[in-house]
N, C-alpha and C. Protein backbone atom coordinates (compact mmCIF):
# COMPACT_ATOMS: atom_id res chain seq x y z
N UNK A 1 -48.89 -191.50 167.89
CA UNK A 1 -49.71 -190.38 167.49
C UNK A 1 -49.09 -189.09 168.05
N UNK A 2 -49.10 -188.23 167.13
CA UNK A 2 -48.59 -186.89 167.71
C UNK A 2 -49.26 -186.07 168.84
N UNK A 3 -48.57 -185.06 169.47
CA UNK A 3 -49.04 -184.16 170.57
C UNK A 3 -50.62 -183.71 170.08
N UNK A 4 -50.58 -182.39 170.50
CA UNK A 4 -51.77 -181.51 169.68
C UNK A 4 -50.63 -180.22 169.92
N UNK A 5 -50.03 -180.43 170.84
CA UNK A 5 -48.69 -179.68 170.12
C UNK A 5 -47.58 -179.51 168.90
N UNK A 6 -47.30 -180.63 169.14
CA UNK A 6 -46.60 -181.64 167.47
C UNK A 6 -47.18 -180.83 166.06
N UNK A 7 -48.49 -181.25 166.34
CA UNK A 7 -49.38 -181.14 165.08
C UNK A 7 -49.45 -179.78 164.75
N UNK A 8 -49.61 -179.17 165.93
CA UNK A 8 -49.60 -177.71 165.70
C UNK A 8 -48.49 -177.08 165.25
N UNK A 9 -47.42 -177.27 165.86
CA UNK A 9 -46.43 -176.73 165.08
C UNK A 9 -45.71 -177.30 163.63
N UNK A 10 -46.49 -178.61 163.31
CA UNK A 10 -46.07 -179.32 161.45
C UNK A 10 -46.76 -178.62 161.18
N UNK A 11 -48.52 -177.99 161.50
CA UNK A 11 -49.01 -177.43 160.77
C UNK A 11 -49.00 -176.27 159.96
N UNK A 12 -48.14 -175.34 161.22
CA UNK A 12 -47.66 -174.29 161.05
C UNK A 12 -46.20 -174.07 159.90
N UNK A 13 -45.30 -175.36 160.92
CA UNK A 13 -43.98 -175.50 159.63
C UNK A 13 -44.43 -175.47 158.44
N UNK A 14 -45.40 -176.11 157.59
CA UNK A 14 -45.70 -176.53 156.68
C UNK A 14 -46.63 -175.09 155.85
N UNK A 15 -47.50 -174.71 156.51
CA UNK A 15 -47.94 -172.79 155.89
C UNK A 15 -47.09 -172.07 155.87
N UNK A 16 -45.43 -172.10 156.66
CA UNK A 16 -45.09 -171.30 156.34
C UNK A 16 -43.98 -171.37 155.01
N UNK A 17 -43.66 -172.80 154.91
CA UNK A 17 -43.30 -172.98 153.61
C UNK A 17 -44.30 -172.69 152.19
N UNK A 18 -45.25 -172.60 152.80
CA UNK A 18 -46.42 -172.44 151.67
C UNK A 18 -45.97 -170.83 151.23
N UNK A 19 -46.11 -170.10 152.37
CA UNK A 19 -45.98 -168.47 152.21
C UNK A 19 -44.50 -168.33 151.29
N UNK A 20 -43.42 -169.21 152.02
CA UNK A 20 -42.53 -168.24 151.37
C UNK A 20 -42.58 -169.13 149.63
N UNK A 21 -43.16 -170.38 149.69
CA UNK A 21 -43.11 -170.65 147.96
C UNK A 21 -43.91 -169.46 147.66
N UNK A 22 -44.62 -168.85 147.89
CA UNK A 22 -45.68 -167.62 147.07
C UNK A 22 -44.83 -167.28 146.86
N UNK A 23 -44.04 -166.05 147.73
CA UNK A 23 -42.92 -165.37 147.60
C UNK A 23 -42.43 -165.40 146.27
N UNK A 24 -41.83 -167.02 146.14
CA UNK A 24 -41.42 -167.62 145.23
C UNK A 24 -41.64 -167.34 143.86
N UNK A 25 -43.20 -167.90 143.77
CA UNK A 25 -43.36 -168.10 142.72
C UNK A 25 -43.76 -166.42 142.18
N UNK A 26 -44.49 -165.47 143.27
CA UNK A 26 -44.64 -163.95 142.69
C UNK A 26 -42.94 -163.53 142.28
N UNK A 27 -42.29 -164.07 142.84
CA UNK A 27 -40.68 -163.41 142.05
C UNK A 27 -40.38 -164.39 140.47
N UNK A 28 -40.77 -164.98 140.19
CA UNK A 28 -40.31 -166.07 139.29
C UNK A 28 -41.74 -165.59 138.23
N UNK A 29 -42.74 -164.83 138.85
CA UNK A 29 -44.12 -164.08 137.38
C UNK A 29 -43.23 -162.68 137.31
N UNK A 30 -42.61 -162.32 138.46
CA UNK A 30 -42.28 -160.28 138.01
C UNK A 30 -40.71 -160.87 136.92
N UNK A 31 -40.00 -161.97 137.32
CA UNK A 31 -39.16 -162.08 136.32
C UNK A 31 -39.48 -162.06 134.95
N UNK A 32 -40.62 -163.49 134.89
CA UNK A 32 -41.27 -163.44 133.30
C UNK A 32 -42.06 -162.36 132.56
N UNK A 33 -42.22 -161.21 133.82
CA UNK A 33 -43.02 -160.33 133.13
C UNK A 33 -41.66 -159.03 132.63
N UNK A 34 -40.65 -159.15 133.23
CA UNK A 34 -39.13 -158.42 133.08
C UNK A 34 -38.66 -158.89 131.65
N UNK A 35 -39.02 -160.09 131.54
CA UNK A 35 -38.28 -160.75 129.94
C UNK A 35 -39.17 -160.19 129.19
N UNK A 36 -41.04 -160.47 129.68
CA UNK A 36 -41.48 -160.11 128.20
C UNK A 36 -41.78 -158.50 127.64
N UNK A 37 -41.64 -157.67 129.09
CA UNK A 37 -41.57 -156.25 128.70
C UNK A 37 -40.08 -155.97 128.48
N UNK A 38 -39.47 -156.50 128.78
CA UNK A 38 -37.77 -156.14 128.48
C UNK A 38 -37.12 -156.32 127.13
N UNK A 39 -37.77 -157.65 126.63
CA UNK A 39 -36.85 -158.09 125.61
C UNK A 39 -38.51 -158.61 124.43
N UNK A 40 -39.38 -158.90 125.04
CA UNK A 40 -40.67 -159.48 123.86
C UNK A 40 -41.50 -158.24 123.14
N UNK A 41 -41.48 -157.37 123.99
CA UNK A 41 -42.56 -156.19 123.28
C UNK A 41 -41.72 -155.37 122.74
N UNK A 42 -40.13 -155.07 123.24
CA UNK A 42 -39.34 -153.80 121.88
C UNK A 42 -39.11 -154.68 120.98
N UNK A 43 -39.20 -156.17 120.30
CA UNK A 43 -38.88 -156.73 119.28
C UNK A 43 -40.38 -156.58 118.18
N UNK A 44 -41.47 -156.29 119.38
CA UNK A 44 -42.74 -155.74 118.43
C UNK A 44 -42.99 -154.41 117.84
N UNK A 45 -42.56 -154.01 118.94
CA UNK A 45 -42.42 -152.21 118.48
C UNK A 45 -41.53 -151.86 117.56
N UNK A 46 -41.87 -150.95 116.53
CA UNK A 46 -40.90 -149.78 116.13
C UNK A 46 -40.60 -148.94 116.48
N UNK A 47 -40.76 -148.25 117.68
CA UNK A 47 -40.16 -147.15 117.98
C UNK A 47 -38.55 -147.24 119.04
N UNK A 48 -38.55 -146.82 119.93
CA UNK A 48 -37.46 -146.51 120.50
C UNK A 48 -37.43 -148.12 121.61
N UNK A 49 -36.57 -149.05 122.16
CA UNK A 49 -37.13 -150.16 122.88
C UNK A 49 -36.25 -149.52 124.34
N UNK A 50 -35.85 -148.41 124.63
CA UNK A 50 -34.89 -148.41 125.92
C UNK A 50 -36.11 -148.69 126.83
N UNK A 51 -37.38 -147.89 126.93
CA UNK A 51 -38.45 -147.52 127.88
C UNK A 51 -38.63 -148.53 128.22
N UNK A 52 -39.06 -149.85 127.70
CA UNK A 52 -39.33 -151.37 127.58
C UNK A 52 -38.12 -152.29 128.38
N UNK A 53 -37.06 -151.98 128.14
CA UNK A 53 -35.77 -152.71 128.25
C UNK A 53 -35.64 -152.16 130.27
N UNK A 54 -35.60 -150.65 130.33
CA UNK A 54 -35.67 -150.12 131.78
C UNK A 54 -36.40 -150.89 132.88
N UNK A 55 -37.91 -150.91 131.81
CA UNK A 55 -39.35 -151.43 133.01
C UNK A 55 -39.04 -152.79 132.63
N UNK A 56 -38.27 -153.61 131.80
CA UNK A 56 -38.18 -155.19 131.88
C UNK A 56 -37.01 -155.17 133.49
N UNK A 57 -36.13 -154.21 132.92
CA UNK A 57 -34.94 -154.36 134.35
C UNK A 57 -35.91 -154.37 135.51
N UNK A 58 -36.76 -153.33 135.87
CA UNK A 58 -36.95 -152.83 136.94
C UNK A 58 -38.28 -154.24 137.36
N UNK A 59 -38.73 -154.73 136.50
CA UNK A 59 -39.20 -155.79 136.87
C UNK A 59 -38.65 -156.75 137.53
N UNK A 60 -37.50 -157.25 136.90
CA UNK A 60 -36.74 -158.30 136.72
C UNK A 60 -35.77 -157.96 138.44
N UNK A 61 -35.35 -157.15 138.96
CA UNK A 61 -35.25 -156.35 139.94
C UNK A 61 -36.01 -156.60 141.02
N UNK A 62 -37.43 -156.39 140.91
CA UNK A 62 -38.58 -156.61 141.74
C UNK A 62 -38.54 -158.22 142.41
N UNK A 63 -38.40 -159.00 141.14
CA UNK A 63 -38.51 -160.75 141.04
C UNK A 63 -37.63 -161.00 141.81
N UNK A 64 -36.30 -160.59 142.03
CA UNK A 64 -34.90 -160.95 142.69
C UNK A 64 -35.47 -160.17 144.39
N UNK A 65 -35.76 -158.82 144.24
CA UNK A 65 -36.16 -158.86 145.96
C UNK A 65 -37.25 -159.29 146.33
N UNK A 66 -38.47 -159.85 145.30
CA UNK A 66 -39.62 -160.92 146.30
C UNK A 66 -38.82 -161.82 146.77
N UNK A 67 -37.80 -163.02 145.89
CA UNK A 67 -37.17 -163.59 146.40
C UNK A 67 -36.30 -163.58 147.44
N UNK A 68 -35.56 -162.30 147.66
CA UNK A 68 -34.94 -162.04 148.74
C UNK A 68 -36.33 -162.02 150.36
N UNK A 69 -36.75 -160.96 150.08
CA UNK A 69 -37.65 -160.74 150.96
C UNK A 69 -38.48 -161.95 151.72
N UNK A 70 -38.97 -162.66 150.73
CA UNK A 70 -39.74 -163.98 151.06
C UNK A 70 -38.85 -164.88 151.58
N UNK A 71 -37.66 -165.07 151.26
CA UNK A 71 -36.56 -166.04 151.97
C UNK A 71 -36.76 -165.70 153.27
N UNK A 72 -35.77 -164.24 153.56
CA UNK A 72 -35.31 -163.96 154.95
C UNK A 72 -36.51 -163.72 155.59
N UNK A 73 -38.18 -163.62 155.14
CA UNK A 73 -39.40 -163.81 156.02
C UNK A 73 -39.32 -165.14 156.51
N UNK A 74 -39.43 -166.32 155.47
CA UNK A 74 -39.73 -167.18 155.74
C UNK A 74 -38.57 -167.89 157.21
N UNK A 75 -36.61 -167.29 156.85
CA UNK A 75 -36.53 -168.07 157.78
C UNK A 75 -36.74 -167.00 159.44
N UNK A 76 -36.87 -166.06 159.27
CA UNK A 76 -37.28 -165.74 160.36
C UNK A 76 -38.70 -166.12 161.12
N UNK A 77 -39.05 -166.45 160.62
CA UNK A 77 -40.85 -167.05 161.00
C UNK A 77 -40.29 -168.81 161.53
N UNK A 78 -39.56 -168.97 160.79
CA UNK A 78 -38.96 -170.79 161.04
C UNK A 78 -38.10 -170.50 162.20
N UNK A 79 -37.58 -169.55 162.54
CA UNK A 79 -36.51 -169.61 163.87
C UNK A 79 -37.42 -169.22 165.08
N UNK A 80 -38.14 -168.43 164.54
CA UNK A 80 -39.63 -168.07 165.77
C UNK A 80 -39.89 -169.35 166.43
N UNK A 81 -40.44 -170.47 165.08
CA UNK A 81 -41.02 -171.22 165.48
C UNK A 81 -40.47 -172.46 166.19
N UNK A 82 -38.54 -172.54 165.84
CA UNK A 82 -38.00 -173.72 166.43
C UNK A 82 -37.27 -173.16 167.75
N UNK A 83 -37.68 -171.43 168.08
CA UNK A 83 -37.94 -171.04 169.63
C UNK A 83 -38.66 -171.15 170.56
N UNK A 84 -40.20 -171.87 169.91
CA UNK A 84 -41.50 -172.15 170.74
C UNK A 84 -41.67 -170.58 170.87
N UNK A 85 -41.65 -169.91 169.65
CA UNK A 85 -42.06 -168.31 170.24
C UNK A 85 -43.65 -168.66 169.42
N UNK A 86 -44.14 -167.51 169.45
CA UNK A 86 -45.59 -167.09 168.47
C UNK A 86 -44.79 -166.75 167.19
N UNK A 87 -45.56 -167.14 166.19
CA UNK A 87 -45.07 -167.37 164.88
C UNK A 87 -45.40 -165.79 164.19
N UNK A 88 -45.05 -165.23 163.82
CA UNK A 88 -45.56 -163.87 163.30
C UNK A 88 -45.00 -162.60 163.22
N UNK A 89 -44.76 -161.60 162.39
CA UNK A 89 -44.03 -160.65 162.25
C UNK A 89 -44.87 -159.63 161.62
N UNK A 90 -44.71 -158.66 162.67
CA UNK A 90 -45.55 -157.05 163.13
C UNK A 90 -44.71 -156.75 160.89
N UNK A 91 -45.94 -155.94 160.60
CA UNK A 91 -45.77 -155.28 159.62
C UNK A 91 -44.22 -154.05 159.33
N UNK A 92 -43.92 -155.18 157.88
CA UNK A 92 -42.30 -154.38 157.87
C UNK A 92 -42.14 -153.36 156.68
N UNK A 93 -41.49 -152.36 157.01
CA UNK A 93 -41.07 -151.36 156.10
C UNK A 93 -40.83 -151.36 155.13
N UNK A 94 -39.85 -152.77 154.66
CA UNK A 94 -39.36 -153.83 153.12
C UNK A 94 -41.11 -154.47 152.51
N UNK A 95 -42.05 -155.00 153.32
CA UNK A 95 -43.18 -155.44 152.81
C UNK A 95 -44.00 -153.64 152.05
N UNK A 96 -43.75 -153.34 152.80
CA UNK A 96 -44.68 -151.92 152.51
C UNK A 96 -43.89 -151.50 151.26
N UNK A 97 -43.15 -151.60 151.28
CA UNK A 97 -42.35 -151.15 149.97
C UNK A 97 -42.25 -151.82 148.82
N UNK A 98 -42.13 -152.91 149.28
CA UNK A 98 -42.47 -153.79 148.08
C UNK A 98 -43.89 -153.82 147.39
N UNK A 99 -44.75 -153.71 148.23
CA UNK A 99 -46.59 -153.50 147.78
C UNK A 99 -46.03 -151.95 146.79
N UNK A 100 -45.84 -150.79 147.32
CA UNK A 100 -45.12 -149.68 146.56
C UNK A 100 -44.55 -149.88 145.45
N UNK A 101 -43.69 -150.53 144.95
CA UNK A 101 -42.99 -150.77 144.07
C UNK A 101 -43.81 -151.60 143.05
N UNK A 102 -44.66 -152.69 143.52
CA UNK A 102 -45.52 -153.38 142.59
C UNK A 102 -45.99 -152.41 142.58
N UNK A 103 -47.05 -151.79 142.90
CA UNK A 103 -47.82 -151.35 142.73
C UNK A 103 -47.21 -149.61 141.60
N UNK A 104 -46.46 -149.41 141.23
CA UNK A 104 -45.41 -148.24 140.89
C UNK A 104 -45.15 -149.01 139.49
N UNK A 105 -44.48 -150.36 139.39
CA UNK A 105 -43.99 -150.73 138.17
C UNK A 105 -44.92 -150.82 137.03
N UNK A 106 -47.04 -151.48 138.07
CA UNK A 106 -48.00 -151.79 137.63
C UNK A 106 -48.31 -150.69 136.55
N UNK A 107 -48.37 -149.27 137.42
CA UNK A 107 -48.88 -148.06 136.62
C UNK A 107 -47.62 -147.58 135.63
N UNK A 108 -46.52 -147.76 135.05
CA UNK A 108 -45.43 -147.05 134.81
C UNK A 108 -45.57 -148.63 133.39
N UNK A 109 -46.47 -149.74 133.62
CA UNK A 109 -46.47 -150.65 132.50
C UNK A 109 -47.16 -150.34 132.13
N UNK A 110 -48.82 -149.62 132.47
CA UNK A 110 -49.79 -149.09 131.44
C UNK A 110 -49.58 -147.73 131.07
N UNK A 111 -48.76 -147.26 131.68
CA UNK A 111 -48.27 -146.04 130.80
C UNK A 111 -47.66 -146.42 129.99
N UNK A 112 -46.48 -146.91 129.19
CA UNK A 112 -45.84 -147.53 128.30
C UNK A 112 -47.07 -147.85 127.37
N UNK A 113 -47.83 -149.06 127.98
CA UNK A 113 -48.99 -149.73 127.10
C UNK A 113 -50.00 -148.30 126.35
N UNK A 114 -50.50 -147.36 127.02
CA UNK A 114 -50.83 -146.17 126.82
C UNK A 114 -49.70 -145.60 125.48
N UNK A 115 -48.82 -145.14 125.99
CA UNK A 115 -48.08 -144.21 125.13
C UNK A 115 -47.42 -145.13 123.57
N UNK A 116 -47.53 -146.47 123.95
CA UNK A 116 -47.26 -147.30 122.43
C UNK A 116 -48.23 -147.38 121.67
């Protein structure tokens, strides 16, 4: 039978793989949402498709640094933890920016949706 140490730290190993699959999977929705504003909605439109094709990049962009970001969180939280340190990381400048940037691409897609 394990410690109550043991346990504590599988428990922990194991949420923090949980966190960085989010990561994951929020980079692998801003990709699919990069294809379908990039390449699915100027094949609907008639007008001009660059505006569409930009905010698919800049999506598609976003998807590649959740992934980045969520990696190098996750293994820094895993080296914490195979230090016997406290598991956790003080609020970072790259997270804040990234909330920014979603939150930037969000309004700059209903403008598009607006102006089509």
């Amino acid at each position: 039978m394990a410690s109550a140490d043991e346990e504590s730290i599988r428990r922990t190993s194991l949420a923090l793989e949980r966190t960085e699959l989010a990561w994951w999977r929020t980079g692998l929705a801003a990709l699919a949402v990069g294809i379908g504003v990039g390449k699915v909605i100027p094949g609907l439109e008639s007008g001009n498709p660059a505006a569409f094709e930009i905010a698919g990049a800049a999506f598609a962009l976003y998807g590649v640094a959740l992934f980045a970001y969520g990696s190098l969180r996750g293994r820094k939280l895993a080296a914490q933890l195979a230090r016997g340190e406290e598991t956790g990381l003080a609020p970072s400048p790259a997270g804040y920016a990234l909330g920014a940037i979603g939150a930037l691409l969000g309004v700059a897609s209903a403008a598009l949706i607006v102006a089509g």
